[in-house]
PDB file of N, CA and C in Angstrom:
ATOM      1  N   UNK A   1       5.658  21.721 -17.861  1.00  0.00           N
ATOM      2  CA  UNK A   1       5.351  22.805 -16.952  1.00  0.00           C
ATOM      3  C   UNK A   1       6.213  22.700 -15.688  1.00  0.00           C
ATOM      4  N   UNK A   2       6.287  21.459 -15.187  1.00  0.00           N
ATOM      5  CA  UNK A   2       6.922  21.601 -13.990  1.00  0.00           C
ATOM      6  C   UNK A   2       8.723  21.886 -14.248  1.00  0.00           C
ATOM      7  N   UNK A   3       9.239  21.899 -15.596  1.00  0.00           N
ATOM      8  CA  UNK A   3      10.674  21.884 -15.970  1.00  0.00           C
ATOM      9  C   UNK A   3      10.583  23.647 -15.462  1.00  0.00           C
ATOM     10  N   UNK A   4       9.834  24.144 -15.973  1.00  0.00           N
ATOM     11  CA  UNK A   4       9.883  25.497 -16.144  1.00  0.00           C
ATOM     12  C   UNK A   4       9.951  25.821 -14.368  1.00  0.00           C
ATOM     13  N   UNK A   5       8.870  25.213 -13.420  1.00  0.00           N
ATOM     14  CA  UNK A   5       8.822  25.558 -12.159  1.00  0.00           C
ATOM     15  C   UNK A   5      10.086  25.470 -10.985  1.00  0.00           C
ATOM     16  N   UNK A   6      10.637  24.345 -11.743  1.00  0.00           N
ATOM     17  CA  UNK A   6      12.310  23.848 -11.412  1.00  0.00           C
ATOM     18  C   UNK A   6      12.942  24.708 -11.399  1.00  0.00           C
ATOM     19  N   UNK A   7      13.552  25.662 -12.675  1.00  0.00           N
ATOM     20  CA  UNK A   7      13.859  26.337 -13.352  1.00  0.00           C
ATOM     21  C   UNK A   7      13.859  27.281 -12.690  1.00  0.00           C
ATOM     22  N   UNK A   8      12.542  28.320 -12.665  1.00  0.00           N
ATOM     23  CA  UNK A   8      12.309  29.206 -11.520  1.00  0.00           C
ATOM     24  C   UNK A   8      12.916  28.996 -10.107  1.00  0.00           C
ATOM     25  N   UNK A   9      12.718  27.547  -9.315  1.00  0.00           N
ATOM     26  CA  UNK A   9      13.097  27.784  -7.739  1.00  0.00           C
ATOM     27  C   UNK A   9      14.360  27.431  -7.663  1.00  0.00           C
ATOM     28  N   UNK A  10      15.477  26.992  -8.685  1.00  0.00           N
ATOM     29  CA  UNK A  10      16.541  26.705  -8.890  1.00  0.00           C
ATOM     30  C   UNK A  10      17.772  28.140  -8.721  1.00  0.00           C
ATOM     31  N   UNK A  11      16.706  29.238  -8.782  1.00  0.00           N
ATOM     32  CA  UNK A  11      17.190  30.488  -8.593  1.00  0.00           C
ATOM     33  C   UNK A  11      17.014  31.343  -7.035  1.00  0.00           C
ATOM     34  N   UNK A  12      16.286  30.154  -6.364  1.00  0.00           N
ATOM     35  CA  UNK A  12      16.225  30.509  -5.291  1.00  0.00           C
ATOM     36  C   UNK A  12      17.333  30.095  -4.109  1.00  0.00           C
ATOM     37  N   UNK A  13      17.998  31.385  -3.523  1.00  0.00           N
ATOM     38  CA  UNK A  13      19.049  30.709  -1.991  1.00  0.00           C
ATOM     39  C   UNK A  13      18.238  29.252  -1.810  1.00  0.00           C
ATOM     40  N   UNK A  14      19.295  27.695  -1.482  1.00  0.00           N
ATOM     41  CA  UNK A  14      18.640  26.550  -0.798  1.00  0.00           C
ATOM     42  C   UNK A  14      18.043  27.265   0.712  1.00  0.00           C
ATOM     43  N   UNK A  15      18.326  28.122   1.748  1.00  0.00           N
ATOM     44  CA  UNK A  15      18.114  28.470   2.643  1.00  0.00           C
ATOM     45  C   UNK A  15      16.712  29.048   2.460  1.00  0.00           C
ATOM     46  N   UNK A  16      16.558  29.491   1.529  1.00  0.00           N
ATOM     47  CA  UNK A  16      15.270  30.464   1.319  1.00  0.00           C
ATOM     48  C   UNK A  16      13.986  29.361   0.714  1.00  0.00           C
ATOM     49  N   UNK A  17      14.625  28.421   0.256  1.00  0.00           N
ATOM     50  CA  UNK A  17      13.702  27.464  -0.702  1.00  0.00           C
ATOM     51  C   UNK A  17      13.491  26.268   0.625  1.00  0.00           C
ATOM     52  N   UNK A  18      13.803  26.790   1.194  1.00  0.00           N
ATOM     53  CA  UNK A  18      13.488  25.060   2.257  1.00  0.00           C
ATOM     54  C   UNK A  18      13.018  25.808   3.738  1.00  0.00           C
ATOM     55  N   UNK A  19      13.073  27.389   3.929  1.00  0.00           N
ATOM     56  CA  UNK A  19      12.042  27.771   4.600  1.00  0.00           C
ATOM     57  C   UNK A  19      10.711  27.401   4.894  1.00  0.00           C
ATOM     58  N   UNK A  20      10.208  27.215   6.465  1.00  0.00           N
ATOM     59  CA  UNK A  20       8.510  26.882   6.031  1.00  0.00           C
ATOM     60  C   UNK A  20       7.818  28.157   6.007  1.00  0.00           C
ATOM     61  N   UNK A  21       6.868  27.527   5.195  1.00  0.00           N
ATOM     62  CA  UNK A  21       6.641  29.071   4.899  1.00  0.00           C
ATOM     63  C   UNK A  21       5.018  28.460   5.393  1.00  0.00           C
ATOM     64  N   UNK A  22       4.579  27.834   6.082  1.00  0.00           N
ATOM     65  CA  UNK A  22       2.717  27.248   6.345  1.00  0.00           C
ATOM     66  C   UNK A  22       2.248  26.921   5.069  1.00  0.00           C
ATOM     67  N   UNK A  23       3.123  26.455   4.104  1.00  0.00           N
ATOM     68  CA  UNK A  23       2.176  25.940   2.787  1.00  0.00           C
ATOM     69  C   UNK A  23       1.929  24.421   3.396  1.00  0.00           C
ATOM     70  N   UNK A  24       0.895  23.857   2.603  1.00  0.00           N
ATOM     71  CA  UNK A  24       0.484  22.697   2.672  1.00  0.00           C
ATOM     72  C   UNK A  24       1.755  21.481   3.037  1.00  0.00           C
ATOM     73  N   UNK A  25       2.777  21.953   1.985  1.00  0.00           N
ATOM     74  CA  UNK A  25       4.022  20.828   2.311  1.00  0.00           C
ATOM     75  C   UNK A  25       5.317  21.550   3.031  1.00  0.00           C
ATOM     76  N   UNK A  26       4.841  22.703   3.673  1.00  0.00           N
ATOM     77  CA  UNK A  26       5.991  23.796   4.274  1.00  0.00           C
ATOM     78  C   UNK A  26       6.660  24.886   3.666  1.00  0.00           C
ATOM     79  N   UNK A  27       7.628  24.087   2.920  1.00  0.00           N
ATOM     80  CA  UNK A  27       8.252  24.763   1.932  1.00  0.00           C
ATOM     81  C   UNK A  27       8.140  24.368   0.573  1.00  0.00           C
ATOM     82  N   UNK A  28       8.773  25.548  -0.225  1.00  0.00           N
ATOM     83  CA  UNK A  28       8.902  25.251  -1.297  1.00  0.00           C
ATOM     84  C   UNK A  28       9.798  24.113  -2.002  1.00  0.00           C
ATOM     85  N   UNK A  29      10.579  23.615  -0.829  1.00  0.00           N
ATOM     86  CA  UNK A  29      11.485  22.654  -1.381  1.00  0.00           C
ATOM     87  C   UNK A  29      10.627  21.209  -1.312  1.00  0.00           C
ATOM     88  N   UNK A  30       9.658  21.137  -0.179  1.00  0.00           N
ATOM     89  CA  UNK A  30       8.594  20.163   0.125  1.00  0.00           C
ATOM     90  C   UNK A  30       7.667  20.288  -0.884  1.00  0.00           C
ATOM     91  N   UNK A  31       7.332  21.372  -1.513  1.00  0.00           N
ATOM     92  CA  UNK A  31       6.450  21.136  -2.852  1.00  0.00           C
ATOM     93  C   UNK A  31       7.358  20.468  -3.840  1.00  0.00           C
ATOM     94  N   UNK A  32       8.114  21.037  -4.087  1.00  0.00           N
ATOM     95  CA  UNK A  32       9.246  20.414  -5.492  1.00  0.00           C
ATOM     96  C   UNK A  32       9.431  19.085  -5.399  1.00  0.00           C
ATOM     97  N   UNK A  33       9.815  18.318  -4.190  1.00  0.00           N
ATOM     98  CA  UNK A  33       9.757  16.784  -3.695  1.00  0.00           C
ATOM     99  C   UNK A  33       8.875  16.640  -3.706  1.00  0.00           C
ATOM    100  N   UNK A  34       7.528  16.858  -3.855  1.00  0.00           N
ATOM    101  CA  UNK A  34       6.086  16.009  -3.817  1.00  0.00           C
ATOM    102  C   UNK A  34       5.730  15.891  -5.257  1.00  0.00           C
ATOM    103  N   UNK A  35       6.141  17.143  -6.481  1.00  0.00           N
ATOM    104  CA  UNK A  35       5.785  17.187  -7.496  1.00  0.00           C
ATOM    105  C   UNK A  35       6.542  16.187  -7.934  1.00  0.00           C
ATOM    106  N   UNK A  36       7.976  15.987  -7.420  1.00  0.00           N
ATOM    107  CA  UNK A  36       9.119  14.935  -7.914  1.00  0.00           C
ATOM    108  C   UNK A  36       8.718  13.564  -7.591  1.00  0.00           C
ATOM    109  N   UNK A  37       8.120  13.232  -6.682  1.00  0.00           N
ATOM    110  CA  UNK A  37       7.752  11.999  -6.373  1.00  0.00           C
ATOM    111  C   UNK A  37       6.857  11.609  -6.779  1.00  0.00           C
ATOM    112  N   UNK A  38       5.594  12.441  -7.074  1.00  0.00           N
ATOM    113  CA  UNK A  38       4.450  12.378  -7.844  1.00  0.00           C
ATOM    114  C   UNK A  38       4.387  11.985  -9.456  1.00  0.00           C
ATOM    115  N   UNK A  39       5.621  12.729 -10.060  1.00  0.00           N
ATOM    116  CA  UNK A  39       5.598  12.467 -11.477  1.00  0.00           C
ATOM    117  C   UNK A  39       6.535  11.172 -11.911  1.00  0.00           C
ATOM    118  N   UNK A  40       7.101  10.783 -10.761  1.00  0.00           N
ATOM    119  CA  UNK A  40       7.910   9.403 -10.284  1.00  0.00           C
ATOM    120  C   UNK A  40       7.018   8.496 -10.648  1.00  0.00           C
ATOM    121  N   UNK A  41       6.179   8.322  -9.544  1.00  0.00           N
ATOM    122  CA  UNK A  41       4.983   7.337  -9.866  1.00  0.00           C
ATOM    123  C   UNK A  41       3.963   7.370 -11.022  1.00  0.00           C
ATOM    124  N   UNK A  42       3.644   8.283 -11.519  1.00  0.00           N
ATOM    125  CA  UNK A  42       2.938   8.270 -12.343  1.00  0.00           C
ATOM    126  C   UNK A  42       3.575   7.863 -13.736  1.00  0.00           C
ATOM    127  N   UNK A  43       5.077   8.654 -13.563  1.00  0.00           N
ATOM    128  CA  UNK A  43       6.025   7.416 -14.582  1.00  0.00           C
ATOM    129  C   UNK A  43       6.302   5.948 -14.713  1.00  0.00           C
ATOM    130  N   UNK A  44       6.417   5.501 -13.713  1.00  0.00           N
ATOM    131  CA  UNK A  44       6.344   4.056 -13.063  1.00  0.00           C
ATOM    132  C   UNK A  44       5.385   3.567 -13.678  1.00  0.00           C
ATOM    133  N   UNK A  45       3.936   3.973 -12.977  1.00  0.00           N
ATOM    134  CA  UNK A  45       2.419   3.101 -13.027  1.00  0.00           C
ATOM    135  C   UNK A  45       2.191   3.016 -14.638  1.00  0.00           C
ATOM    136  N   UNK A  46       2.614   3.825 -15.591  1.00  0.00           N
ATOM    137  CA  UNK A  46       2.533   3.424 -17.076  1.00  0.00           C
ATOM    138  C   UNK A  46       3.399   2.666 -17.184  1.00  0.00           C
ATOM    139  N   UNK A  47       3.897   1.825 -16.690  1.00  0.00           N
ATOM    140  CA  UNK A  47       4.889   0.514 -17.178  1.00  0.00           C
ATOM    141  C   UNK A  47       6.431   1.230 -17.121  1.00  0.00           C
ATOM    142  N   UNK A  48       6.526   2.351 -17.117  1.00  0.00           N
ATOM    143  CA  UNK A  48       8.050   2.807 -18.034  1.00  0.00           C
ATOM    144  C   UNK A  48       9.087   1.804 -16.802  1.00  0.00           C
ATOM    145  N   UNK A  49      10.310   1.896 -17.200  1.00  0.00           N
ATOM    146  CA  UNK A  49      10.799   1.387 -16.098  1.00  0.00           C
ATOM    147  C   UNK A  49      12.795   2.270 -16.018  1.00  0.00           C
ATOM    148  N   UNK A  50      12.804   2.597 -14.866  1.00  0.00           N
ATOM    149  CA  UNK A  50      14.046   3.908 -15.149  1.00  0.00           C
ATOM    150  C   UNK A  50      15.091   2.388 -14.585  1.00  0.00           C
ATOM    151  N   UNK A  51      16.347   3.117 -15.114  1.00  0.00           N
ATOM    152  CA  UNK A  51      17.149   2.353 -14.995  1.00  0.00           C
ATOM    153  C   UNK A  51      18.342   3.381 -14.236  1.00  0.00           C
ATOM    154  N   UNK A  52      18.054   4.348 -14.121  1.00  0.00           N
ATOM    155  CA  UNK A  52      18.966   5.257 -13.096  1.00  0.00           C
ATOM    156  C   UNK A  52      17.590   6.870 -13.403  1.00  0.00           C
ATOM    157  N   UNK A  53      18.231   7.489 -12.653  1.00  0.00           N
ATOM    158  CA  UNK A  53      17.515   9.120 -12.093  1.00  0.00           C
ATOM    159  C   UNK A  53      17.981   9.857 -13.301  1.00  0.00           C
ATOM    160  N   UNK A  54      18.566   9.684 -14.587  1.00  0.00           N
ATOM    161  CA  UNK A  54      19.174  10.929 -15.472  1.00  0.00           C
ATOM    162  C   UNK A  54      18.117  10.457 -16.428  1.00  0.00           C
ATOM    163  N   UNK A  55      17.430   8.940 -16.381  1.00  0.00           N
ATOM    164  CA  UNK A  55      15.887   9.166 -16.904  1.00  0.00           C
ATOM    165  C   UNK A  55      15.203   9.649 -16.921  1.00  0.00           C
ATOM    166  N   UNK A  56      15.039  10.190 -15.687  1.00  0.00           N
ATOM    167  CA  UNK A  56      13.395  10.934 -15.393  1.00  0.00           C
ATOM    168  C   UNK A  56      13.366  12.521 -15.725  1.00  0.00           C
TER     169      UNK A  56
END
């Protein structure tokens, strides 16, 4: 689900995607980094172990 959400804001101007807009994490680029960091760890905490970022 979140490939697809990528996908979508990947079509957005960076100027327009890193606007705050008063969401919880500002912008939409601050959501995308929280979902990214979030599914980071939760990759991690099951043992996996990345050996570079073209893992995840």
């Amino acid at each position: 689900m979140n490939r697809q959400f990528y996908q979508a804001c990947s079509e957005i101007p960076d100027q327009e995607r890193k606007r705050d807009m008063g969401a919880f994490f500002q912008s939409i680029h601050g959501t995308l980094n929280h979902l990214l960091l979030t599914d980071l760890f939760r990759y991690l905490s099951d043992g996996n172990c990345v050996s570079n970022s073209s893992e995840l």
